[in-house]
Protein backbone atom coordinates (compact mmCIF):
# COMPACT_ATOMS: atom_id res chain seq x y z
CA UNK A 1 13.73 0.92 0.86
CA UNK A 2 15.83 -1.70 2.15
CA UNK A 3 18.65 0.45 3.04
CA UNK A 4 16.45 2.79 5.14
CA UNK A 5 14.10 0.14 6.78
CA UNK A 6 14.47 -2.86 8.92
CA UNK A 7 14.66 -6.21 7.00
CA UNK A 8 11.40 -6.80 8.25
CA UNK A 9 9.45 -3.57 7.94
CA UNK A 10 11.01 -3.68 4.03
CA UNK A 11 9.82 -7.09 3.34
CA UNK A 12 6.40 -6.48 4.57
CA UNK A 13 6.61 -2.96 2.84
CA UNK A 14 6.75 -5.17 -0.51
CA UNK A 15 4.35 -7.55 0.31
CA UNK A 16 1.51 -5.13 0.79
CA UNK A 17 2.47 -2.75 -2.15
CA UNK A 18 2.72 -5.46 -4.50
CA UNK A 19 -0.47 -6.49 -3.30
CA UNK A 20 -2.28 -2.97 -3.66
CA UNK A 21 -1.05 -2.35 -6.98
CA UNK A 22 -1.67 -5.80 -8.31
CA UNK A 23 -5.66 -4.74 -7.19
CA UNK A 24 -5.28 -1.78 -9.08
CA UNK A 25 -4.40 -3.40 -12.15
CA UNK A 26 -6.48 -6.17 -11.85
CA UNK A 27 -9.83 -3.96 -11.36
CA UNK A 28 -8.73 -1.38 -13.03
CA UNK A 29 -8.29 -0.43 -16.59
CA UNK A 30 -6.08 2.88 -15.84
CA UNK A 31 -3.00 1.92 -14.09
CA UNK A 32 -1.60 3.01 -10.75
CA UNK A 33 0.43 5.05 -8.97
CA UNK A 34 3.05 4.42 -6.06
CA UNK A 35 4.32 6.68 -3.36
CA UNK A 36 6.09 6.39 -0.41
CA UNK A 37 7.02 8.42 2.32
CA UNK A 38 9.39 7.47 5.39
CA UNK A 39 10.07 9.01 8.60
CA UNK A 40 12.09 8.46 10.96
CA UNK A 41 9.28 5.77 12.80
CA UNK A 42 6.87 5.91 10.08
CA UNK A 43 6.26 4.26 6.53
CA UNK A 44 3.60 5.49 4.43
CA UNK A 45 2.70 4.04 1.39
CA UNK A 46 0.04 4.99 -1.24
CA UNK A 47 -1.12 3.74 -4.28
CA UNK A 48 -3.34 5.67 -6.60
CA UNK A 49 -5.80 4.11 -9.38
CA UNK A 50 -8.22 6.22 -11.10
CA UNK A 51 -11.27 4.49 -10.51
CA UNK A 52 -13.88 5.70 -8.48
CA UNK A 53 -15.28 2.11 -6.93
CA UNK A 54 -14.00 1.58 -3.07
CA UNK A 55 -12.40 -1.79 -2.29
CA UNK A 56 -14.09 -3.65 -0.14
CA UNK A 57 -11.98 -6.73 2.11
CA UNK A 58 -14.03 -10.09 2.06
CA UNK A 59 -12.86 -13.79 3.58
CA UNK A 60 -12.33 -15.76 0.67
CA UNK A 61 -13.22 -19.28 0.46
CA UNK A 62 -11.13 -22.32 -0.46
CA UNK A 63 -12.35 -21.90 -4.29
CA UNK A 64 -10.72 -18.39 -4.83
CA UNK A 65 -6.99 -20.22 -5.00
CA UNK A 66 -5.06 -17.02 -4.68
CA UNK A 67 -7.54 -14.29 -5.19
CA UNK A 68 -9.18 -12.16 -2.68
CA UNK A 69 -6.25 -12.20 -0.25
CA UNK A 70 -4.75 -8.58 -0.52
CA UNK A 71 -6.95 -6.68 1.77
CA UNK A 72 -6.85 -9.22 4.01
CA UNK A 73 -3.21 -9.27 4.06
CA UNK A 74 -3.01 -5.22 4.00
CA UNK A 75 -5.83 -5.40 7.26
CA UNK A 76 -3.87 -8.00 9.14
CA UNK A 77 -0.01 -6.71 8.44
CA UNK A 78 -0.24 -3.07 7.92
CA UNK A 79 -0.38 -0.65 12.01
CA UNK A 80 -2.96 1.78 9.96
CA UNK A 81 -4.81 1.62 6.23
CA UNK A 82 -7.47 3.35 4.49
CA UNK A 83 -8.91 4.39 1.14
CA UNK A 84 -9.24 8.36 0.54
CA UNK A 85 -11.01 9.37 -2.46
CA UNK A 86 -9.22 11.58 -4.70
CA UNK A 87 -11.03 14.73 -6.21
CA UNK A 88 -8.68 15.35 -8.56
CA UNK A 89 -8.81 13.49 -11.90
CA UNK A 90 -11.15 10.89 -10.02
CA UNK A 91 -10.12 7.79 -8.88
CA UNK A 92 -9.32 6.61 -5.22
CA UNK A 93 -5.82 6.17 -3.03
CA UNK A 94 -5.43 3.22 -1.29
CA UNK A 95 -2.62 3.51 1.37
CA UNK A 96 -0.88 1.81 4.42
CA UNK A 97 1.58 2.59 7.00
CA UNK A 98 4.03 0.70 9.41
CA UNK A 99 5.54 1.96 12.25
CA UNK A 100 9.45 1.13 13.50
CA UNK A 101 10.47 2.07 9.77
CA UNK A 102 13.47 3.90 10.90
CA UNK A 103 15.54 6.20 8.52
CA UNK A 104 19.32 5.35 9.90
CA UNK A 105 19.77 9.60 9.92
CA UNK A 106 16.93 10.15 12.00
CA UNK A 107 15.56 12.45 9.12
CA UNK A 108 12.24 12.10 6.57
CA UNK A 109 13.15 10.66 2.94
CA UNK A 110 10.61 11.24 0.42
CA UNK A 111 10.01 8.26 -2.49
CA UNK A 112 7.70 10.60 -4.51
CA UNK A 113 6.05 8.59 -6.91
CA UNK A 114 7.49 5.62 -8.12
């Protein structure tokens, strides 16, 4: 991703995925999936877990130490986000996407899954 994206799109790219699949796993018991789609002023990421429960964001308080800060972080860094829920073998996609991700060919590269 870094070769395709600005430093900073990248970096905040990784942030927020390691933050959605690190929910996954934690409150899951099925794994995840990544994917990733860029365009040439669009980054879409989406991460798949095959539980059926929504995530919900909530402030945490000074006792959580470093729990209870992805959503936040995916609400407060990310241009668009949402949760879709997936008919197909259950479960739920949580994705993002940032805008000024810029391919350097001006065309659409597909991650697939990851």
């Amino acid at each position: 991703m870094r070769q395709r994206c600005p430093a900073d799109t990248a970096e905040v790219a990784e942030l927020l995925i390691t933050e959605l699949v690190t929910n996954a796993l934690v409150h899951t018991d099925q794994g995840a999936e990544v994917s990733a789609r860029l365009a040439a002023d669009r980054l879409r990421v989406e991460v798949r877990d095959y539980a059926s429960r929504r995530p919900r964001p909530y402030v945490p308080t000074a006792d959580d130490g470093t729990h209870g800060r992805g959503l936040m972080l995916v609400q407060a860094l990310a241009d668009a986000w949402g949760v879709d829920a997936s008919v197909q073998a259950g479960g739920k996609v949580v994705w993002f996407e940032l805008d000024g991700a810029l391919a350097p060919y001006g065309g659409a590269y597909d991650a697939g899954p990851a």
